[in-house]
PDB file of N, CA and C in Angstrom:
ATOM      1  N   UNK A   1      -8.581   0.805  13.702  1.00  0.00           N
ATOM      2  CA  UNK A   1      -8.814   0.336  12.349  1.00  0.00           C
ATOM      3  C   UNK A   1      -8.224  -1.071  12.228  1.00  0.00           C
ATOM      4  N   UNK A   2      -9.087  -1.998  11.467  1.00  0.00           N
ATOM      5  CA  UNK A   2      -8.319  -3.224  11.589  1.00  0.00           C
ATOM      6  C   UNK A   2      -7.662  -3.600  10.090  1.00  0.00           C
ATOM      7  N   UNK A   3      -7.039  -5.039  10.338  1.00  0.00           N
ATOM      8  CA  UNK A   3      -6.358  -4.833   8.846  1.00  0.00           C
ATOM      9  C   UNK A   3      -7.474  -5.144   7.747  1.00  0.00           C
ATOM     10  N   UNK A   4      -8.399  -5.861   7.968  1.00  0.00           N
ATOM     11  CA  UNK A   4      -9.058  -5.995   6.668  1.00  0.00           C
ATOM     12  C   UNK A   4      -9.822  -4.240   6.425  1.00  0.00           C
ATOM     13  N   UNK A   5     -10.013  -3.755   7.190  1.00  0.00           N
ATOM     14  CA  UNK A   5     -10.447  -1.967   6.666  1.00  0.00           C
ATOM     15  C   UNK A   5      -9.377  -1.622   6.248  1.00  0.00           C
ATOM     16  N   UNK A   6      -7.859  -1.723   6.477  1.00  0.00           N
ATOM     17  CA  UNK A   6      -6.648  -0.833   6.011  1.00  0.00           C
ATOM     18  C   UNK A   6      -6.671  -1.530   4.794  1.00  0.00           C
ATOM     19  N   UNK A   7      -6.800  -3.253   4.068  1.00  0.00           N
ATOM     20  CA  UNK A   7      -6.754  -3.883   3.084  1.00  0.00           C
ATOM     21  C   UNK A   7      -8.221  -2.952   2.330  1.00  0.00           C
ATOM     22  N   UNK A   8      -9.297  -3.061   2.719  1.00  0.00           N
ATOM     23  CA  UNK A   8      -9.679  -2.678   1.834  1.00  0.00           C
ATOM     24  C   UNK A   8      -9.441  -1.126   1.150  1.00  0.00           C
ATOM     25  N   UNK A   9      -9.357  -0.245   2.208  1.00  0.00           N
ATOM     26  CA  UNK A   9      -9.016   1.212   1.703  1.00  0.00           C
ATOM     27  C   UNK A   9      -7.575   1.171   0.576  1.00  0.00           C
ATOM     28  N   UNK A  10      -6.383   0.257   1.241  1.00  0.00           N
ATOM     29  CA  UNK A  10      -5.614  -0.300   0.229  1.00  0.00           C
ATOM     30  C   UNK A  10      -6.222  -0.806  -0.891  1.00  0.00           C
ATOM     31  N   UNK A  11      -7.344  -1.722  -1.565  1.00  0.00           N
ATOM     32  CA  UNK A  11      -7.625  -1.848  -2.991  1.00  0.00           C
ATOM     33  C   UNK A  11      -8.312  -0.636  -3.131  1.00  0.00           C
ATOM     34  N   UNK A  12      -8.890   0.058  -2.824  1.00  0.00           N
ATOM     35  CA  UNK A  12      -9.280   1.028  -3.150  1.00  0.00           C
ATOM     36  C   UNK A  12      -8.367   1.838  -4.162  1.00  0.00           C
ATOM     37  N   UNK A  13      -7.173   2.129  -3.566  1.00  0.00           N
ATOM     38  CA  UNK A  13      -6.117   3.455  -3.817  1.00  0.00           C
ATOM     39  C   UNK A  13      -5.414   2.431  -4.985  1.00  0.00           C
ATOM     40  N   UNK A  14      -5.240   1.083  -4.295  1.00  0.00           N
ATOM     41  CA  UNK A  14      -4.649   0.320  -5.805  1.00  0.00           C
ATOM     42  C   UNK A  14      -5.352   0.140  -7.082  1.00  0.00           C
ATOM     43  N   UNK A  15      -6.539   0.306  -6.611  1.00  0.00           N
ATOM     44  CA  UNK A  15      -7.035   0.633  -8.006  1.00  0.00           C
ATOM     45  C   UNK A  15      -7.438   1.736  -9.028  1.00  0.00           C
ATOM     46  N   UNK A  16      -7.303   2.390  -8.046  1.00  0.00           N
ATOM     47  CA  UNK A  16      -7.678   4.107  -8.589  1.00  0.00           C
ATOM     48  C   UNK A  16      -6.157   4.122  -9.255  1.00  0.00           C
ATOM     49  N   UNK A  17      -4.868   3.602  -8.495  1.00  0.00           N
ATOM     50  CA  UNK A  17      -3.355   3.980  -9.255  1.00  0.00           C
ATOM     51  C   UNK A  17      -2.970   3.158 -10.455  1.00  0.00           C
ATOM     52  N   UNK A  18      -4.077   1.735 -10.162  1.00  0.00           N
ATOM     53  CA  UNK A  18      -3.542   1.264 -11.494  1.00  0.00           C
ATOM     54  C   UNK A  18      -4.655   0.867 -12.769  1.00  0.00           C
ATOM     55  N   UNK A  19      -5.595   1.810 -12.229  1.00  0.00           N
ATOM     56  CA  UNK A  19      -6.573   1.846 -13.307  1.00  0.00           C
ATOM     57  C   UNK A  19      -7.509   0.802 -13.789  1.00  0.00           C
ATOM     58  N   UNK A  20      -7.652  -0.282 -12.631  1.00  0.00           N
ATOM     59  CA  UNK A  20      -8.066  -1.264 -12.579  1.00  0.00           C
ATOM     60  C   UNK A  20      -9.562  -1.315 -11.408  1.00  0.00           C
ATOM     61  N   UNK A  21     -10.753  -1.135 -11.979  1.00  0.00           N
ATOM     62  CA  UNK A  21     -11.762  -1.460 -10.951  1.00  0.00           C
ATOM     63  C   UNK A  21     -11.930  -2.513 -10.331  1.00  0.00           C
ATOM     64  N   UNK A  22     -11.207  -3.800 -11.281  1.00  0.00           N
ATOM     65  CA  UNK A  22     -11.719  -5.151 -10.633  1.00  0.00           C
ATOM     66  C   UNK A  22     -10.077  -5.474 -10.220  1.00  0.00           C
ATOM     67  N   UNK A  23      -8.954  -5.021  -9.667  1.00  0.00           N
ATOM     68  CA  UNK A  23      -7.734  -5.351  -9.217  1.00  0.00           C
ATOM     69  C   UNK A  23      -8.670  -6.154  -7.715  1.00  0.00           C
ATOM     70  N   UNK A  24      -7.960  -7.107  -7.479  1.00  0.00           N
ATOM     71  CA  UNK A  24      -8.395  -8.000  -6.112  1.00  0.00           C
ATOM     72  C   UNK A  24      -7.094  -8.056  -5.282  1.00  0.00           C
ATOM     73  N   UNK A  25      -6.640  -7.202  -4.000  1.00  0.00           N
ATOM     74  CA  UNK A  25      -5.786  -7.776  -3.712  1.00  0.00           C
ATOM     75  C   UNK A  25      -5.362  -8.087  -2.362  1.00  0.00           C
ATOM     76  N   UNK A  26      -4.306  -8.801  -1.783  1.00  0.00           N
ATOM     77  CA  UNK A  26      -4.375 -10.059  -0.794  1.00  0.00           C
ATOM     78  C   UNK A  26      -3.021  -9.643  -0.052  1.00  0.00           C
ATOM     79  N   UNK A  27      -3.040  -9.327   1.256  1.00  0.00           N
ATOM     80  CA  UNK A  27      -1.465  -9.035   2.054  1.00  0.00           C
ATOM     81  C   UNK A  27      -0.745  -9.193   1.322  1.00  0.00           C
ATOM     82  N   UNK A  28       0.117 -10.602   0.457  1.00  0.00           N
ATOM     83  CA  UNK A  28       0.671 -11.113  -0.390  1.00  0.00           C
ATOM     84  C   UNK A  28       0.920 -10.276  -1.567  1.00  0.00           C
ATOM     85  N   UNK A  29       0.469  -9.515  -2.259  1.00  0.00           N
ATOM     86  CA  UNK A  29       0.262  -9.247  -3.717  1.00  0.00           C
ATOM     87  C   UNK A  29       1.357  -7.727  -3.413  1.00  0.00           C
ATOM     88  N   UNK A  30       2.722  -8.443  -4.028  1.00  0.00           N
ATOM     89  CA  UNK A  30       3.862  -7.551  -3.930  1.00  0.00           C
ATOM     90  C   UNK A  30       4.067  -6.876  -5.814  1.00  0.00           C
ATOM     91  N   UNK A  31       4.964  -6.320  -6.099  1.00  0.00           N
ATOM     92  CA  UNK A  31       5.265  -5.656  -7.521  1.00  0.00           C
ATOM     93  C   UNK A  31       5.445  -7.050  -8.715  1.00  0.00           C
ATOM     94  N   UNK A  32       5.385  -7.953  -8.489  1.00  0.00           N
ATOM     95  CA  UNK A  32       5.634  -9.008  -9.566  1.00  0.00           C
ATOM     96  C   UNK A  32       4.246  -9.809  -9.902  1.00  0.00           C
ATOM     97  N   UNK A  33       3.385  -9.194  -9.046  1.00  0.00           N
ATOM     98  CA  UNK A  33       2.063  -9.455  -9.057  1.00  0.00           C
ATOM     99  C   UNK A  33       1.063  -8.516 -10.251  1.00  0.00           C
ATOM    100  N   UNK A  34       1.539  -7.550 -10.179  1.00  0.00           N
ATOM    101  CA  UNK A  34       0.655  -6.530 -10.830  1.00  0.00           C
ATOM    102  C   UNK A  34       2.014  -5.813 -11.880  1.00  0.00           C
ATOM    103  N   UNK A  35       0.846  -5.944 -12.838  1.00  0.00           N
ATOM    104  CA  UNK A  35       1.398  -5.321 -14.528  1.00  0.00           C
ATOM    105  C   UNK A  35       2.021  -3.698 -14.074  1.00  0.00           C
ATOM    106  N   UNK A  36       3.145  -3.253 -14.021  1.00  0.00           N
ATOM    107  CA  UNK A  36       3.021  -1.940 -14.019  1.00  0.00           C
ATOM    108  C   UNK A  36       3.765  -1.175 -12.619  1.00  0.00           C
ATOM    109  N   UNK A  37       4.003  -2.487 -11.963  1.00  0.00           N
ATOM    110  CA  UNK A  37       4.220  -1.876 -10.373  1.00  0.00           C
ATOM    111  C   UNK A  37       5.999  -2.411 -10.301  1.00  0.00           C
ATOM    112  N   UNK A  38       6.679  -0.575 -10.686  1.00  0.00           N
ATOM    113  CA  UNK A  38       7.502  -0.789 -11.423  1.00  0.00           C
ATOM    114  C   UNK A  38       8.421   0.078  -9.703  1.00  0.00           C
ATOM    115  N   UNK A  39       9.634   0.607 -10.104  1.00  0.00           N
ATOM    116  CA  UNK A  39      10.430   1.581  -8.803  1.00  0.00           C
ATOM    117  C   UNK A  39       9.516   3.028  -8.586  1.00  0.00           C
ATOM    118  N   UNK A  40       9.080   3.324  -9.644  1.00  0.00           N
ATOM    119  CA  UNK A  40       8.528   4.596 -10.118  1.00  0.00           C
ATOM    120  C   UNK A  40       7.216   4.874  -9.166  1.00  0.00           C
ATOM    121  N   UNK A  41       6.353   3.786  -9.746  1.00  0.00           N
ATOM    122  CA  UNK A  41       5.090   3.395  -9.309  1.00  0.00           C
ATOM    123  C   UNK A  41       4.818   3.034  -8.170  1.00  0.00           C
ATOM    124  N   UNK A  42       5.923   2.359  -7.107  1.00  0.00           N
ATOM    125  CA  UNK A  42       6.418   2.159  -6.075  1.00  0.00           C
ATOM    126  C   UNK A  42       6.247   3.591  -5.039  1.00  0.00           C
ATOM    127  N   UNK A  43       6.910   4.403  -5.574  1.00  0.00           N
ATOM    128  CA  UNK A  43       7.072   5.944  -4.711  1.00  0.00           C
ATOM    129  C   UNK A  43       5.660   6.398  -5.024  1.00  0.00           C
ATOM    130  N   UNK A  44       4.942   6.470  -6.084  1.00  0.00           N
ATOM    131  CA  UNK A  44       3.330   7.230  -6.369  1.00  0.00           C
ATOM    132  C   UNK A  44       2.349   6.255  -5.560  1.00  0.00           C
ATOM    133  N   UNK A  45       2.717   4.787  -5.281  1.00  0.00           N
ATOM    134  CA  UNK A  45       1.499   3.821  -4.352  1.00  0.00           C
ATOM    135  C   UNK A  45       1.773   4.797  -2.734  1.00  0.00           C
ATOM    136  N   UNK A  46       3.499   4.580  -2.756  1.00  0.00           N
ATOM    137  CA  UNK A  46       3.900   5.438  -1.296  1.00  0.00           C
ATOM    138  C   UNK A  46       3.394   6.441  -1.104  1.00  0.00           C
ATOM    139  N   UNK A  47       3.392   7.281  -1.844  1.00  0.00           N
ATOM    140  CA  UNK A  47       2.967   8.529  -1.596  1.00  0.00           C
ATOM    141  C   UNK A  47       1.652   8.631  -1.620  1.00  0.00           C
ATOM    142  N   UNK A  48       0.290   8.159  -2.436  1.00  0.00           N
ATOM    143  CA  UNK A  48      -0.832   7.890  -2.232  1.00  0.00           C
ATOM    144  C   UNK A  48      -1.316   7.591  -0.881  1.00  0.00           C
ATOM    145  N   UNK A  49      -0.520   6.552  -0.175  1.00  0.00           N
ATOM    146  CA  UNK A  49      -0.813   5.712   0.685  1.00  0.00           C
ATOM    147  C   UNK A  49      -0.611   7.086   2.274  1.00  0.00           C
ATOM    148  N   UNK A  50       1.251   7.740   2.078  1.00  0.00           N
ATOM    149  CA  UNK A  50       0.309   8.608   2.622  1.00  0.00           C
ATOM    150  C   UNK A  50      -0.565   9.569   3.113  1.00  0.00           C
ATOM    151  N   UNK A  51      -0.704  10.141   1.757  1.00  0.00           N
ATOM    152  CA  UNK A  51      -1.857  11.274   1.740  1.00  0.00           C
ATOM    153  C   UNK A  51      -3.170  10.722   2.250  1.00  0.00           C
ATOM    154  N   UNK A  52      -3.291   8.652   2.284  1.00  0.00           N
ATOM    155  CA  UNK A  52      -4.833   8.598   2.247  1.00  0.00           C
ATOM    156  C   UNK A  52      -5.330   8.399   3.407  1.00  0.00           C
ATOM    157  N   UNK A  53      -3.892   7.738   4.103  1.00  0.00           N
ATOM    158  CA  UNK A  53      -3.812   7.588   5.711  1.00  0.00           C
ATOM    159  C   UNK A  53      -3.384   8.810   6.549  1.00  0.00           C
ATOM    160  N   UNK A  54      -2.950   9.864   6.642  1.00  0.00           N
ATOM    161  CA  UNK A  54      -2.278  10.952   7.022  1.00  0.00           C
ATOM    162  C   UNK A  54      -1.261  10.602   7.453  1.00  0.00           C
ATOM    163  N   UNK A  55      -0.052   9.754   7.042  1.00  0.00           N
ATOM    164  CA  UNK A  55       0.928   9.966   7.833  1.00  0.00           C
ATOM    165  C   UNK A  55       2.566  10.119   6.865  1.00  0.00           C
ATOM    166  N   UNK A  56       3.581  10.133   7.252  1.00  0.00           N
ATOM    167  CA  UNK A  56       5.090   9.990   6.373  1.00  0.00           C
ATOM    168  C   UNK A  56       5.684   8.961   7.123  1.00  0.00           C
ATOM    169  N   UNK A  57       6.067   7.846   5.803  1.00  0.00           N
ATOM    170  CA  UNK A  57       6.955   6.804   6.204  1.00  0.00           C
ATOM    171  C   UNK A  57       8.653   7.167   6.851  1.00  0.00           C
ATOM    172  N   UNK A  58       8.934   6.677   7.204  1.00  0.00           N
ATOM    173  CA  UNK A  58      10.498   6.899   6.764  1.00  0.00           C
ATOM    174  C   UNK A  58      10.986   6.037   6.164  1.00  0.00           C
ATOM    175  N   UNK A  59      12.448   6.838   5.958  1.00  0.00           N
ATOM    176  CA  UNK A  59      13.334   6.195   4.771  1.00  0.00           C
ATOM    177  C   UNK A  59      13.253   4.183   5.214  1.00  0.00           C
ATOM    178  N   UNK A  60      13.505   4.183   6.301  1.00  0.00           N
ATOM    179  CA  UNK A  60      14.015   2.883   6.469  1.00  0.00           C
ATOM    180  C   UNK A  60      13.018   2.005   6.182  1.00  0.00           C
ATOM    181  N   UNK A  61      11.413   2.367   6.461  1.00  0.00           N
ATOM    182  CA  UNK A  61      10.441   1.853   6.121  1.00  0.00           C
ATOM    183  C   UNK A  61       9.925   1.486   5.318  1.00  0.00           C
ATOM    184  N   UNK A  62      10.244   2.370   4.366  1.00  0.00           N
ATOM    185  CA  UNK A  62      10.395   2.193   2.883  1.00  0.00           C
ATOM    186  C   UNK A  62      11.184   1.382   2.201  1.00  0.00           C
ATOM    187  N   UNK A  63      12.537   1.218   2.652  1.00  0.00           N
ATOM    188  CA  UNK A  63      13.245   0.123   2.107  1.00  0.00           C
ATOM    189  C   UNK A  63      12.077  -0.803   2.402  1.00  0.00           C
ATOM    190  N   UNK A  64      11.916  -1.216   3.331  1.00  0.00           N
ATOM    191  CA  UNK A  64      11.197  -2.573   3.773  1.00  0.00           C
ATOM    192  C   UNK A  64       9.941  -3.199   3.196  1.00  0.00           C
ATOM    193  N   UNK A  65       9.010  -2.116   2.717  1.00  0.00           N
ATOM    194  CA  UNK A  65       7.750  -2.111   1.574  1.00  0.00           C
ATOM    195  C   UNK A  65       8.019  -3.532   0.934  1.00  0.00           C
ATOM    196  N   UNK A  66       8.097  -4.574   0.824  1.00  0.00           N
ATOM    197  CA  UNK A  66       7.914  -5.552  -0.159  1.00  0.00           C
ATOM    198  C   UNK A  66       6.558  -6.096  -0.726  1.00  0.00           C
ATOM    199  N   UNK A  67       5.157  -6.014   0.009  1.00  0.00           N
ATOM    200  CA  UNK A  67       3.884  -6.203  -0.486  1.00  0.00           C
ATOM    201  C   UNK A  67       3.063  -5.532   0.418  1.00  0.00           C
ATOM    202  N   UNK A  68       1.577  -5.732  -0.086  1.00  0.00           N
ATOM    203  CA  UNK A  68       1.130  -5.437   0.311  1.00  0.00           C
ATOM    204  C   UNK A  68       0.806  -5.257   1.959  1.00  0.00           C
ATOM    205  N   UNK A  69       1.091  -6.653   2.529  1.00  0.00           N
ATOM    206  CA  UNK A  69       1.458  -6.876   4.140  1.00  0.00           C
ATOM    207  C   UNK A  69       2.013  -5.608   5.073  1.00  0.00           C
ATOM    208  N   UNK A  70       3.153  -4.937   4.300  1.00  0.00           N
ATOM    209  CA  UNK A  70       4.391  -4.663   4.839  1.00  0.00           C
ATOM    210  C   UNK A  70       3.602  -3.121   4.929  1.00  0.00           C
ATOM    211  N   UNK A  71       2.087  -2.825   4.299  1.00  0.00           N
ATOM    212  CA  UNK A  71       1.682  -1.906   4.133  1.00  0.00           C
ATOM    213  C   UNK A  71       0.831  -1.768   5.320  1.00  0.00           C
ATOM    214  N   UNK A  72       0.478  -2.884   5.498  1.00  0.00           N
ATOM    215  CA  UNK A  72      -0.970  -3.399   6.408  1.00  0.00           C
ATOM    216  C   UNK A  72      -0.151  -3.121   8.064  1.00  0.00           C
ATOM    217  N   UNK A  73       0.627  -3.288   7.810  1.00  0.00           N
ATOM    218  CA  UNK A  73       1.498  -3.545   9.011  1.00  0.00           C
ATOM    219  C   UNK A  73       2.246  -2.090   9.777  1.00  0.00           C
ATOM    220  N   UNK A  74       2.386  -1.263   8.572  1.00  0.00           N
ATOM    221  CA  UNK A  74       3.216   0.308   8.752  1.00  0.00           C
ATOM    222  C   UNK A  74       2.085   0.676   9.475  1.00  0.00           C
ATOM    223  N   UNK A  75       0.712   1.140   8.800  1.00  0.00           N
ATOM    224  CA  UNK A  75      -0.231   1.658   8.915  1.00  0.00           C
ATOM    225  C   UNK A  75      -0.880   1.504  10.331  1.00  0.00           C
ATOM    226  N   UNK A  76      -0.916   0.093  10.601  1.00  0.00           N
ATOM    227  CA  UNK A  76      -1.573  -0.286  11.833  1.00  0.00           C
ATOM    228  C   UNK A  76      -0.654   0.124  12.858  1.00  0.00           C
ATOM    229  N   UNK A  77       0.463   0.020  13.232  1.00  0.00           N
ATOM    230  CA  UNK A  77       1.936   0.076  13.763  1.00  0.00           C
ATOM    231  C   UNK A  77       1.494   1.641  14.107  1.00  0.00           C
ATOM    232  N   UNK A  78       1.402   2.616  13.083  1.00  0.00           N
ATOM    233  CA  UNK A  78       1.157   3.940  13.717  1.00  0.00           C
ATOM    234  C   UNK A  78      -0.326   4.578  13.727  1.00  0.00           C
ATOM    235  N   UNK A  79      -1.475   3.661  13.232  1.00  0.00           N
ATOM    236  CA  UNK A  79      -2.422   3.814  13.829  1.00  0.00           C
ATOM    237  C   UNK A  79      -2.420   3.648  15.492  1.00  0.00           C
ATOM    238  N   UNK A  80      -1.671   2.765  16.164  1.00  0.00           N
ATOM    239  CA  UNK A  80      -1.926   2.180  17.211  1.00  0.00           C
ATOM    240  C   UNK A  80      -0.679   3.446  17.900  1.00  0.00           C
ATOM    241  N   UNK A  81       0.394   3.462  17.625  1.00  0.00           N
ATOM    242  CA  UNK A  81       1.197   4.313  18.477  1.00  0.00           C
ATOM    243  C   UNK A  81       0.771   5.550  18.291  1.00  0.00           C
TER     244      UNK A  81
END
């Protein structure tokens, strides 16, 4: 899977969570970007993300989440291993 398929399945789920059909979004586009993407909302994108991919982050990984990138990057990381 490459990253622009993991980006797009990512707007997908970001928009279904934030209720937005036309949300557009870019490696870059971290919580200060989007109305709503609060600590809370943070754990429900996590957890979306991975029911949609099949897998569980860990803790440490999670600290690390800062945008979207950091998503693009988990995903592929254990797509590939």
């Amino acid at each position: 899977m490459t990253d622009a398929e993991i980006l797009a399945r990512l707007t997908d789920l970001f928009r279904s969570e934030f209720a937005d059909r036309g949300l557009v979004l870019s490696p870059c586009t971290g919580p200060a970007d989007l109305a709503g993407w609060d600590s809370v909302r943070m754990l429900d994108v996590i957890f979306r993300i991975e029911q949609e991919f099949g897998l569980a982050f860990t803790g440490a990984e999670i600290d690390r989440f800062r945008n979207v990138q950091d998503f693009i990057e988990a995903i592929a990381a254990r797509r590939r291993g």
